[in-house]
N, C-alpha and C. Protein backbone atom coordinates (compact mmCIF):
# COMPACT_ATOMS: atom_id res chain seq x y z
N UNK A 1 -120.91 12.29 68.95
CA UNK A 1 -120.16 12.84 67.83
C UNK A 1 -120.36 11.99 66.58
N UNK A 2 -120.61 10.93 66.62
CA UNK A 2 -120.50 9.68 65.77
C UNK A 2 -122.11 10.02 64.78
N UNK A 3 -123.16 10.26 65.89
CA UNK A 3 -124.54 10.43 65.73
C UNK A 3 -124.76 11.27 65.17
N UNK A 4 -124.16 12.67 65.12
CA UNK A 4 -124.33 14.07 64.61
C UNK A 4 -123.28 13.89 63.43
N UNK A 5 -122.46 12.97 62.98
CA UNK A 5 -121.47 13.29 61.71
C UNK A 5 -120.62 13.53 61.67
N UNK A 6 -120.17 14.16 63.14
CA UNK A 6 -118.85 14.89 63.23
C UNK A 6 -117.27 14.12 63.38
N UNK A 7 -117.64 12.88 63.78
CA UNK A 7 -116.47 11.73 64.42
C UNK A 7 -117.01 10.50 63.24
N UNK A 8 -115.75 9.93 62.53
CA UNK A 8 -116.33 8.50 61.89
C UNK A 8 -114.96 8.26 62.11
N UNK A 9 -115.27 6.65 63.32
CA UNK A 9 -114.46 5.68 63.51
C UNK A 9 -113.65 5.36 62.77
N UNK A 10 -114.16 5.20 61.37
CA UNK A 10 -113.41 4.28 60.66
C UNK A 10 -112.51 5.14 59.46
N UNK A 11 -112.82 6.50 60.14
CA UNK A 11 -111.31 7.51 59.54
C UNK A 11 -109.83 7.53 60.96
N UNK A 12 -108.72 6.78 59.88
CA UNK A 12 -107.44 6.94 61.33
C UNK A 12 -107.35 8.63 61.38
N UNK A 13 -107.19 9.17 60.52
CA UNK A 13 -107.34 10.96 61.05
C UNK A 13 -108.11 11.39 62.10
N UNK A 14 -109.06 11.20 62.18
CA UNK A 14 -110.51 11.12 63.26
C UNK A 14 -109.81 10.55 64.15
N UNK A 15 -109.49 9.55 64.37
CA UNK A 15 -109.41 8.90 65.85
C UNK A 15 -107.89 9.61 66.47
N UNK A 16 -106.85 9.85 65.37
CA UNK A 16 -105.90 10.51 65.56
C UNK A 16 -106.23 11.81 66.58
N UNK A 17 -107.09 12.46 66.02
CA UNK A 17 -107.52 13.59 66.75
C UNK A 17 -107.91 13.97 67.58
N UNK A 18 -108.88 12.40 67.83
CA UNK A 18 -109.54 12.38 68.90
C UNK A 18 -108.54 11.63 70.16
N UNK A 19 -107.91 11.06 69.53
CA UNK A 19 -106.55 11.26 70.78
C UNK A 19 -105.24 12.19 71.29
N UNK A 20 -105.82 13.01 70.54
CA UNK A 20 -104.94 13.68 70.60
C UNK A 20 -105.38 15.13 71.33
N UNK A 21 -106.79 15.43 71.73
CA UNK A 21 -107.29 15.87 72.05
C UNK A 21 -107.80 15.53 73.45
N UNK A 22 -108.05 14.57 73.43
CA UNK A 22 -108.80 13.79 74.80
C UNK A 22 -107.59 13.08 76.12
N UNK A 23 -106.63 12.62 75.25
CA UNK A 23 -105.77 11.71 76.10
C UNK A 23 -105.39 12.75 77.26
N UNK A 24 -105.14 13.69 77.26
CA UNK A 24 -104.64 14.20 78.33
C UNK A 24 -105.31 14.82 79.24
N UNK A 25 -106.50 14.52 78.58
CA UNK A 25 -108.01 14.98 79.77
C UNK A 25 -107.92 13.68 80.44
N UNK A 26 -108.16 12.51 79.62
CA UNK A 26 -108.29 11.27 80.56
C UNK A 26 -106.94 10.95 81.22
N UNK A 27 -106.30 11.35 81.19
CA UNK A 27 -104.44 11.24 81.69
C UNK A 27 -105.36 11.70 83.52
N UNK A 28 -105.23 13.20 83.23
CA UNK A 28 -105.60 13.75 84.39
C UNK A 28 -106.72 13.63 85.31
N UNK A 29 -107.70 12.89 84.80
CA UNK A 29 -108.78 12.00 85.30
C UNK A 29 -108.20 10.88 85.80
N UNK A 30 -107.40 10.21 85.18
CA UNK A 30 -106.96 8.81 85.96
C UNK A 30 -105.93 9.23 87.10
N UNK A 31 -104.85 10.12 87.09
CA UNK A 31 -104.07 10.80 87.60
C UNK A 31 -104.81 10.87 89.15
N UNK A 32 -105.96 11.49 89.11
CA UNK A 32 -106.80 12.16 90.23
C UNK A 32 -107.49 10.87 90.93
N UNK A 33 -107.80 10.03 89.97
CA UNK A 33 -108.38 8.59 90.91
C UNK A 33 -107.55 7.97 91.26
N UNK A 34 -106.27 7.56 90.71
CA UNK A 34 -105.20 7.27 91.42
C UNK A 34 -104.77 7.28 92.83
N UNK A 35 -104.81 8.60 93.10
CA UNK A 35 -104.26 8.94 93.86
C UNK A 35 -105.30 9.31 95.21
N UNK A 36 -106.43 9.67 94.45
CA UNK A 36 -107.96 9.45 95.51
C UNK A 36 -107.87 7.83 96.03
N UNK A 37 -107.54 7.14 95.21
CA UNK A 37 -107.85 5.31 95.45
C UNK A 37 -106.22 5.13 96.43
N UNK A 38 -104.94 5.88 96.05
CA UNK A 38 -104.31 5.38 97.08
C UNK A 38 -104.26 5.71 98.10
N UNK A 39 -104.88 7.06 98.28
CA UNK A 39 -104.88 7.79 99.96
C UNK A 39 -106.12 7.04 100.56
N UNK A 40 -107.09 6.48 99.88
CA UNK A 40 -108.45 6.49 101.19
C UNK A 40 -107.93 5.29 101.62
N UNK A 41 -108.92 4.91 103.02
CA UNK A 41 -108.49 3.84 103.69
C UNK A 41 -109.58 2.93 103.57
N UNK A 42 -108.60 1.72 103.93
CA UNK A 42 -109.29 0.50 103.36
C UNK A 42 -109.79 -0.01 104.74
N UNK A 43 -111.16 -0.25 105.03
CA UNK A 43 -111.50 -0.73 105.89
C UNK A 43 -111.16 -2.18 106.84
N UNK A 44 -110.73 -2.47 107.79
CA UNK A 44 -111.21 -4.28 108.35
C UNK A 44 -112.27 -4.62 107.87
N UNK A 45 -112.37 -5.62 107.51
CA UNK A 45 -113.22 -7.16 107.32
C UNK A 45 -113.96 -8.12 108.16
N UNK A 46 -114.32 -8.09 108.60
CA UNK A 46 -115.22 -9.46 109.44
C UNK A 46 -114.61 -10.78 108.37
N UNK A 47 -114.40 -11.51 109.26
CA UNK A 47 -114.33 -13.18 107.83
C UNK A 47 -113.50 -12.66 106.96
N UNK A 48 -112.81 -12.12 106.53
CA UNK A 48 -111.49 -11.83 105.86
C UNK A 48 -110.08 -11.64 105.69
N UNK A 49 -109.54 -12.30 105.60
CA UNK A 49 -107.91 -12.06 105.92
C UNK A 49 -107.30 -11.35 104.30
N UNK A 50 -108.01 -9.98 105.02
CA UNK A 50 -106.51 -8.71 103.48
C UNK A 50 -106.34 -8.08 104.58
N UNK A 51 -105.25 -7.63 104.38
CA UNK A 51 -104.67 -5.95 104.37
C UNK A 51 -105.70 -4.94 104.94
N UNK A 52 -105.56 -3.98 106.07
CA UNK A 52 -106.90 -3.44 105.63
C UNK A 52 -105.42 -1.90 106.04
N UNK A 53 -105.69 -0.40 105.48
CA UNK A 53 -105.14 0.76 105.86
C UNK A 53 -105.24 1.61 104.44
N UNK A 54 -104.30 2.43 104.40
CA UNK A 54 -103.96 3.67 103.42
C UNK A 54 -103.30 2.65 102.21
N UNK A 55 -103.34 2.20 100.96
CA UNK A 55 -102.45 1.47 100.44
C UNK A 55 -100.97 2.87 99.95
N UNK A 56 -101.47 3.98 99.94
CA UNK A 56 -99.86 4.49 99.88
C UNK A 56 -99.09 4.60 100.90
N UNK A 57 -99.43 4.02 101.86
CA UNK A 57 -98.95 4.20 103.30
C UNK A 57 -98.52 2.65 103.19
N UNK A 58 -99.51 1.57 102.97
CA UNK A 58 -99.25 -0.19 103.19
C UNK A 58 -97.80 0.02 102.19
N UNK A 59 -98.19 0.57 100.69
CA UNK A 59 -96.91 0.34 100.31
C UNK A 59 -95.72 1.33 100.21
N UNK A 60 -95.02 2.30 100.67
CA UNK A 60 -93.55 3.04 101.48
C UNK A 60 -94.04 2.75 102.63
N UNK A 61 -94.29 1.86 103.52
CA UNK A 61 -93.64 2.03 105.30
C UNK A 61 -94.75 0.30 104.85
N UNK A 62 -94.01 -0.78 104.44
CA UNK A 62 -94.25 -2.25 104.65
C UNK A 62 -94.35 -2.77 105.61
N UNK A 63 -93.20 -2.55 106.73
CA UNK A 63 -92.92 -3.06 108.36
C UNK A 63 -93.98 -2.76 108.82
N UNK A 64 -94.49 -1.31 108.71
CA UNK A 64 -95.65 -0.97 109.75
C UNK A 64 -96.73 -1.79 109.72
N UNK A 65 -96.92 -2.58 108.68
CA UNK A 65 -98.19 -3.93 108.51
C UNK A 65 -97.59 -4.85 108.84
N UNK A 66 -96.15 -5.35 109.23
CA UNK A 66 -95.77 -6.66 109.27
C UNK A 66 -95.54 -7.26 108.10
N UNK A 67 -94.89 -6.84 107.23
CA UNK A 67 -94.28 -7.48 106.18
C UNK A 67 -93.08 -6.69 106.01
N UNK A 68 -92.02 -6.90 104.39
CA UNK A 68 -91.52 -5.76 104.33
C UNK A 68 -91.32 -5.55 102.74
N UNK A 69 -90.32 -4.87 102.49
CA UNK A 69 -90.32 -4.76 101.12
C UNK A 69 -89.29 -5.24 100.61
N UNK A 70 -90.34 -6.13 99.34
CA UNK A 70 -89.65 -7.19 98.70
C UNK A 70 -88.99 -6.72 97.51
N UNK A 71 -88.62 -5.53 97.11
CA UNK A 71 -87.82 -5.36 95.81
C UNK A 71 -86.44 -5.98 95.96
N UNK A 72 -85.66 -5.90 95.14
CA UNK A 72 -84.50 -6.62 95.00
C UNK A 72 -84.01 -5.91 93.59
N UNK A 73 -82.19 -5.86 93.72
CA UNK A 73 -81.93 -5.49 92.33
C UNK A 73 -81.96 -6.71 91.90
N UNK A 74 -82.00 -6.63 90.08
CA UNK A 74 -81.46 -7.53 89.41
C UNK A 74 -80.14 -8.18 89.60
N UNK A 75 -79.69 -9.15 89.12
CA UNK A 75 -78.72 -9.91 88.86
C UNK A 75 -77.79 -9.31 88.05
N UNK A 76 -77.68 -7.89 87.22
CA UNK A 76 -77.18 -7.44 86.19
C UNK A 76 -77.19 -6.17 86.07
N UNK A 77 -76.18 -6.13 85.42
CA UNK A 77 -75.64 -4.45 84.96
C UNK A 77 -76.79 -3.80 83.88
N UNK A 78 -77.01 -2.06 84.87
CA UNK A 78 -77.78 -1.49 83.89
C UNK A 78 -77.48 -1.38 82.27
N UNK A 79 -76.78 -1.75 81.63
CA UNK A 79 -76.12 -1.42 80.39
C UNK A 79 -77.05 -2.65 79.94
N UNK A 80 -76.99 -3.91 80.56
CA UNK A 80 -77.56 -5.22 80.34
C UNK A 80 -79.24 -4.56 79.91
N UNK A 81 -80.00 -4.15 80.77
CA UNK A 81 -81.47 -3.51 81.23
C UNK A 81 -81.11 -2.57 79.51
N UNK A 82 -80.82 -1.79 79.88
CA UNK A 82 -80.67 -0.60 78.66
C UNK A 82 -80.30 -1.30 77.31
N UNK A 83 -79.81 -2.33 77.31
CA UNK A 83 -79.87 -3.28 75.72
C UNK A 83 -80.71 -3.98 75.42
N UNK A 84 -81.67 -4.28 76.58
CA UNK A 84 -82.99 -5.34 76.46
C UNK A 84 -84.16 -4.24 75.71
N UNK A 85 -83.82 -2.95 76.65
CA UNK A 85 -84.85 -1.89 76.92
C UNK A 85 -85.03 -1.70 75.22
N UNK A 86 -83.86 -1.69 74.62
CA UNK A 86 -83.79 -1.12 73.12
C UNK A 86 -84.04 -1.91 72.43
N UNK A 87 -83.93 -3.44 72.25
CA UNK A 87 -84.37 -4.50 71.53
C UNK A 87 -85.98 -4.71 72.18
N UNK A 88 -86.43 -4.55 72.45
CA UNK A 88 -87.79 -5.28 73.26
C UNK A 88 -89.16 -3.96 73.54
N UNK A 89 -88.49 -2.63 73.89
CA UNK A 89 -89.55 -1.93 74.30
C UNK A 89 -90.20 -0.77 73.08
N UNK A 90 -91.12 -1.18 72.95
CA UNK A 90 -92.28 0.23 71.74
C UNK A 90 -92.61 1.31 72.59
N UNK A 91 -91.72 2.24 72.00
CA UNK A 91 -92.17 3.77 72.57
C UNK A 91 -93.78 4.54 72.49
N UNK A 92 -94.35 4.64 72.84
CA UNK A 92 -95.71 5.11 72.76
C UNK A 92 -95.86 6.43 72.06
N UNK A 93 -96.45 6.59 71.12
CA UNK A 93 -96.52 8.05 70.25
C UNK A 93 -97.29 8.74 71.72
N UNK A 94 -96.70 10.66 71.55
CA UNK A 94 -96.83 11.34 72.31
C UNK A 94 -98.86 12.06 71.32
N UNK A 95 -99.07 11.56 73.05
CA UNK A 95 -100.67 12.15 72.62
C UNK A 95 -101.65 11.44 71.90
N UNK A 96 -101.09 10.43 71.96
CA UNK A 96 -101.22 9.21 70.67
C UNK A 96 -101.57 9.21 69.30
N UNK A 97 -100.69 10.12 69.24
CA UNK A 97 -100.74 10.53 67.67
C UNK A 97 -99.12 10.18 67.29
N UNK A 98 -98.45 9.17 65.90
CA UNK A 98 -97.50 9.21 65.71
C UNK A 98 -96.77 10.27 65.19
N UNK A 99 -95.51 10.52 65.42
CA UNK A 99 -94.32 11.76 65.47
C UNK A 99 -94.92 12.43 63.85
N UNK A 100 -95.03 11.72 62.84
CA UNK A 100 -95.25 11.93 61.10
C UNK A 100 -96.89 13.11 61.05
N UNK A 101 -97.52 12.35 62.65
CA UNK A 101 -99.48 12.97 62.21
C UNK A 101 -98.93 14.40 63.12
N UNK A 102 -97.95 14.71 64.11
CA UNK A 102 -98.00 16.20 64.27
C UNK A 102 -96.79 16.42 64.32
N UNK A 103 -97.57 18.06 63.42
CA UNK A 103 -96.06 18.59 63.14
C UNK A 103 -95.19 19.35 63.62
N UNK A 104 -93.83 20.09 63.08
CA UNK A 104 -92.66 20.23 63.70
C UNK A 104 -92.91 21.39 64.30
């Protein structure tokens, strides 16, 4: 696109577009390897000490490998989480285009 004229990098409109167009193709591309990469199985090793099975299986049913699951709540009230969440976290423009580049 760049080669033929049609795409220049160094317009933010252009790249706007081009994310805004593409992201949710590559959303659903990663979506699909995801989930291809957590169902297949992971082979044994010769000379290796990992894990070897399904990792969406290693991780909901932990015991069944001999470990277990290590989550834990916090120390603190969600209200605590939800005041950090608002001081600390950048919302990601939808499509990655900011709210102002599409309109109402």
């Amino acid at each position: 696109m760049v080669d033929s004229g049609l795409l220049r990098i160094d317009d933010p409109v252009h790249l706007k577009c081009l994310r805004f167009c593409f992201l949710p193709l590559i959303k659903i591309d990663l979506n699909s390897f995801t989930y291809l990469w957590n169902s297949h199985r992971i082979r044994q090793q010769k000379h290796v000490e990992a894990p070897n099975g399904i990792p969406m299986v290693m991780y909901y049913q932990p015991e069944a490998y001999g470990t277990r699951d290590f989550l834990f709540r916090l120390p603190c009230k969600l209200e605590t989480i939800d005041r950090i969440q608002e001081g600390y976290f950048v919302k990601k423009p939808n499509f990655g285009c900011k709210d102002d580049f599409i309109p109402a």
